[in-house]
C-alpha atoms as a PDB file:
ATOM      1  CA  UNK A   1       0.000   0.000   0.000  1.00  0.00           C
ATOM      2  CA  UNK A   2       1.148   3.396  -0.885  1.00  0.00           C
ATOM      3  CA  UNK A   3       1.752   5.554   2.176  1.00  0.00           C
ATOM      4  CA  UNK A   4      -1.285   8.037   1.069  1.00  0.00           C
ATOM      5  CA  UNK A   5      -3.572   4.683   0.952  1.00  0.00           C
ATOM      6  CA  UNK A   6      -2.517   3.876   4.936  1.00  0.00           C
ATOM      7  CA  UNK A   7      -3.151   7.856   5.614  1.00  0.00           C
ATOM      8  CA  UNK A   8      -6.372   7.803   4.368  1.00  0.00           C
ATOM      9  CA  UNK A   9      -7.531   4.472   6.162  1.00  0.00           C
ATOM     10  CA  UNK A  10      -6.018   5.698   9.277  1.00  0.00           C
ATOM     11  CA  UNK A  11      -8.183   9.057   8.633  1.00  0.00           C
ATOM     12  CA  UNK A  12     -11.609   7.290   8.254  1.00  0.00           C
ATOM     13  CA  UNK A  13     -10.492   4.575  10.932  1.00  0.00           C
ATOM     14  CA  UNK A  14      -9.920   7.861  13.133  1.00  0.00           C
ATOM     15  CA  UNK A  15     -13.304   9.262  12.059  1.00  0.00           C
ATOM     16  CA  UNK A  16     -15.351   5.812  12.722  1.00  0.00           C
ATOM     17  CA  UNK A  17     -13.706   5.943  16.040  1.00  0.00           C
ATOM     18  CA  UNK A  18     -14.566   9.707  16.930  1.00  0.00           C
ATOM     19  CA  UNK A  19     -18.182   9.408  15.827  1.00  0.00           C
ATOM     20  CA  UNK A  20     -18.805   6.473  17.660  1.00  0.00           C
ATOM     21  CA  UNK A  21     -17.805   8.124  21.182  1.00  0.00           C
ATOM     22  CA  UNK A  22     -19.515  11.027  20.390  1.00  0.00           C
ATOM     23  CA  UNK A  23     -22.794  11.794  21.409  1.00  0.00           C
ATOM     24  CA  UNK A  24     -25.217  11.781  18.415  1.00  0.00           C
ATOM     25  CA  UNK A  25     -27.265  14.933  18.654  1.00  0.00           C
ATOM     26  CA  UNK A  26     -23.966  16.383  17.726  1.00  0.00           C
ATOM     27  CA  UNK A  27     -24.234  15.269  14.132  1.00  0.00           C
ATOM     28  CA  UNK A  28     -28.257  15.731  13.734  1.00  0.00           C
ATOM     29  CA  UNK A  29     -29.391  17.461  10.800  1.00  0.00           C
ATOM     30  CA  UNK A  30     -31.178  20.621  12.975  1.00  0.00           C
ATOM     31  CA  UNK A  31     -30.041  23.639  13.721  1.00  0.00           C
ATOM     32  CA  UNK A  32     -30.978  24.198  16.845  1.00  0.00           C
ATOM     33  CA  UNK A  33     -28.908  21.405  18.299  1.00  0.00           C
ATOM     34  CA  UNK A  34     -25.167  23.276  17.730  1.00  0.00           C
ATOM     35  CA  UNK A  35     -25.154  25.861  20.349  1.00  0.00           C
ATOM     36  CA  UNK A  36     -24.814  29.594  18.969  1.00  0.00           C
ATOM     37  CA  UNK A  37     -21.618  31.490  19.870  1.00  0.00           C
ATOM     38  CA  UNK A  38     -23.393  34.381  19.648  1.00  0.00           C
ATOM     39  CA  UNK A  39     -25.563  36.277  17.243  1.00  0.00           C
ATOM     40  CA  UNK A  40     -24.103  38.700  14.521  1.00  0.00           C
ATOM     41  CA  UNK A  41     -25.870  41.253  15.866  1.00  0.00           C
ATOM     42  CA  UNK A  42     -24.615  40.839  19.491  1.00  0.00           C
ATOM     43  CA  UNK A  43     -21.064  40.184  18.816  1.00  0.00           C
ATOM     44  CA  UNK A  44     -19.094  43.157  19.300  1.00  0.00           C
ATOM     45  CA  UNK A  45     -17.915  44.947  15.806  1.00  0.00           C
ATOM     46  CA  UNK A  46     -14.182  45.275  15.126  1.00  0.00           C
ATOM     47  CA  UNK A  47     -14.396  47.790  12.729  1.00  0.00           C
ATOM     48  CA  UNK A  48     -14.940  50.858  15.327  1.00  0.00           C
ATOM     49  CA  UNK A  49     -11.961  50.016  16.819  1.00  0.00           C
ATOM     50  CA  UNK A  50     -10.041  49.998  13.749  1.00  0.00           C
ATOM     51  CA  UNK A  51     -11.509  53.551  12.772  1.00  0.00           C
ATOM     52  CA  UNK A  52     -10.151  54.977  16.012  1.00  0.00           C
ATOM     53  CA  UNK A  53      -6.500  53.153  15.340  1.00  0.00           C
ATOM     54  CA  UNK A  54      -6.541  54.636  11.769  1.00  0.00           C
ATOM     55  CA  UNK A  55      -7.789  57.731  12.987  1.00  0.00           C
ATOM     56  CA  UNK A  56      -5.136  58.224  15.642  1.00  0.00           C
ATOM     57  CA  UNK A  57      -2.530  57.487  13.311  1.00  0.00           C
ATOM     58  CA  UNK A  58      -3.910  59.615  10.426  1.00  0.00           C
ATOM     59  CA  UNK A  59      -4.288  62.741  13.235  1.00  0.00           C
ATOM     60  CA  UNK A  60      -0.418  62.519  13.753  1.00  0.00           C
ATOM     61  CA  UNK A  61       0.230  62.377  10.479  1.00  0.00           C
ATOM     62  CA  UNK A  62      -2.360  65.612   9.669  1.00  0.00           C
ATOM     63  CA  UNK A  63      -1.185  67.352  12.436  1.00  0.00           C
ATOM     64  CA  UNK A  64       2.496  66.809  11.177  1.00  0.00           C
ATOM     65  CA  UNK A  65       1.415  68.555   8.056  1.00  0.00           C
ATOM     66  CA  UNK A  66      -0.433  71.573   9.465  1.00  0.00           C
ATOM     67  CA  UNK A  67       2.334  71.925  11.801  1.00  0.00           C
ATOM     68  CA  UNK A  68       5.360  71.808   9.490  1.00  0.00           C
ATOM     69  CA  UNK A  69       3.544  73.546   5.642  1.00  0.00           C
ATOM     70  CA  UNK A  70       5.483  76.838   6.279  1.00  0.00           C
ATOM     71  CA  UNK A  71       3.318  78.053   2.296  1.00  0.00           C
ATOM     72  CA  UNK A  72       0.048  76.832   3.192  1.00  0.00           C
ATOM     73  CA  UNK A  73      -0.604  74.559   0.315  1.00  0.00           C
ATOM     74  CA  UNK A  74      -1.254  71.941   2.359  1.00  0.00           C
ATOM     75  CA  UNK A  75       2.113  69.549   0.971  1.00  0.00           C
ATOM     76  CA  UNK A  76       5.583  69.365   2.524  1.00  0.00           C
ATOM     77  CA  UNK A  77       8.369  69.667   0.113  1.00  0.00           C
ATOM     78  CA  UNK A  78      11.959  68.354   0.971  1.00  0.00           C
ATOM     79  CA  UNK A  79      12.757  71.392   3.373  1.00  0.00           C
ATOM     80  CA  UNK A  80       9.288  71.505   5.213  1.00  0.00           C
ATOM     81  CA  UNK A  81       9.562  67.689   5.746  1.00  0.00           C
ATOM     82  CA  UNK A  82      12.897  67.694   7.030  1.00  0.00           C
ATOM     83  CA  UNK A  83      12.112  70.093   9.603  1.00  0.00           C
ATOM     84  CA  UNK A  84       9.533  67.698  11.098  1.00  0.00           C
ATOM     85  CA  UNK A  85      11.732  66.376  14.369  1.00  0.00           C
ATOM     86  CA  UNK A  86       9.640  63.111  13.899  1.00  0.00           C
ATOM     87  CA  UNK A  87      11.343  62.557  10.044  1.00  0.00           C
ATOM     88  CA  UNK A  88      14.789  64.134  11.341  1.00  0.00           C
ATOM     89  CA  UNK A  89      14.879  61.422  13.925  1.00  0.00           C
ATOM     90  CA  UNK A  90      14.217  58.721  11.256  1.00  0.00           C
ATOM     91  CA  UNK A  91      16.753  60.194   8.717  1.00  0.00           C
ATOM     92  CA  UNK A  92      19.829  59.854  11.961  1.00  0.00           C
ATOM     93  CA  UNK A  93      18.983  56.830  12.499  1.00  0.00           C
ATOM     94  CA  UNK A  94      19.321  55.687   9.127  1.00  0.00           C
ATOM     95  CA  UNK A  95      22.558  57.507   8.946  1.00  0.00           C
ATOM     96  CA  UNK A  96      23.962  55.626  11.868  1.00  0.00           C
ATOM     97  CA  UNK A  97      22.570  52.278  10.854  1.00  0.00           C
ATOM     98  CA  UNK A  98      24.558  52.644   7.690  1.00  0.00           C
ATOM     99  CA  UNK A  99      27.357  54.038   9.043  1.00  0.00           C
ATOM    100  CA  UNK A 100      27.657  50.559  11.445  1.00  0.00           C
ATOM    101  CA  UNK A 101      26.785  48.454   8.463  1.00  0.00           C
ATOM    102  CA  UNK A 102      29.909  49.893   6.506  1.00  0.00           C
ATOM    103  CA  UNK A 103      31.970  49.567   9.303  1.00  0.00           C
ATOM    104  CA  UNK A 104      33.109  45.898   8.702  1.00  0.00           C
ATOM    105  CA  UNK A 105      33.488  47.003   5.042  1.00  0.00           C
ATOM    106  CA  UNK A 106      36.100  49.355   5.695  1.00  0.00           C
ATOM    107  CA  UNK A 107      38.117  46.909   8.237  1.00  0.00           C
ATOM    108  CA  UNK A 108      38.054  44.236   5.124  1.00  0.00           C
ATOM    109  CA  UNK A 109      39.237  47.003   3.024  1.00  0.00           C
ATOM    110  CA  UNK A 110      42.113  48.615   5.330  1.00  0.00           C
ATOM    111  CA  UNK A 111      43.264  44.558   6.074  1.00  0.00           C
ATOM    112  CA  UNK A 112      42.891  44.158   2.530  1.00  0.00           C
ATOM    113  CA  UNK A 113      45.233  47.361   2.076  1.00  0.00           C
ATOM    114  CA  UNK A 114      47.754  46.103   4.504  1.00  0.00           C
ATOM    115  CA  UNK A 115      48.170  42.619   2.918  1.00  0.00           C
ATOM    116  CA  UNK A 116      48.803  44.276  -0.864  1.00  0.00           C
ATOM    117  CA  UNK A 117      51.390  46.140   0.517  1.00  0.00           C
ATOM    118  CA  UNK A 118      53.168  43.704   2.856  1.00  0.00           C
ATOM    119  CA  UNK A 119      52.997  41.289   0.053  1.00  0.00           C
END
């Protein structure tokens, strides 16, 4: 037997076994014998708290704007966005991360240097 054939007989071997402890209003045909969860109606929605997440975030990021358009035209070029402490932070510490990532470059590169000329 292939080894999908002795899966699938161990499957319904497993299923003849479960039903067969089970009680059997479980598997009746109405619906009134699977207990509700809950109603749709009374189950709490998500979506209002996913309004007020995307609204918080969306206030920051309109009252970044306001606070930083220096012509009133309601975009940020280059200069306006860079004087947003929020964007200046993010721009350091991208300058630092790649500053540590190059790092180990540059120590290759000098040992590199030293072996040419020793050699």
């Amino acid at each position: 037997m292939r080894a999908f054939e002795v899966f699938f007989c161990f499957c319904v071997a497993y299923l003849l076994v479960i039903t067969k402890e089970t009680d059997a209003q479980f598997f009746t045909k109405t619906t009134n014998s699977i207990p509700r969860l809950g109603r749709s109606d009374q189950m709490p929605s998500l979506l209002p708290n996913l309004v007020r997440r995307v609204a918080k975030q969306l206030h920051f990021v309109i009252k970044m704007v306001n606070d930083n358009d220096k012509d009133g035209n309601g975009e940020l070029n280059a200069e306006e966005l860079m004087d947003s402490p929020f964007i200046q932070n993010a721009v350091k510490n991208e300058l630092e991360a790649r500053e540590l990532r190059e790092l180990p470059l540059e120590k290759q590169r000098e040992k590199r240097n030293q072996m040419e000329t020793k050699g």
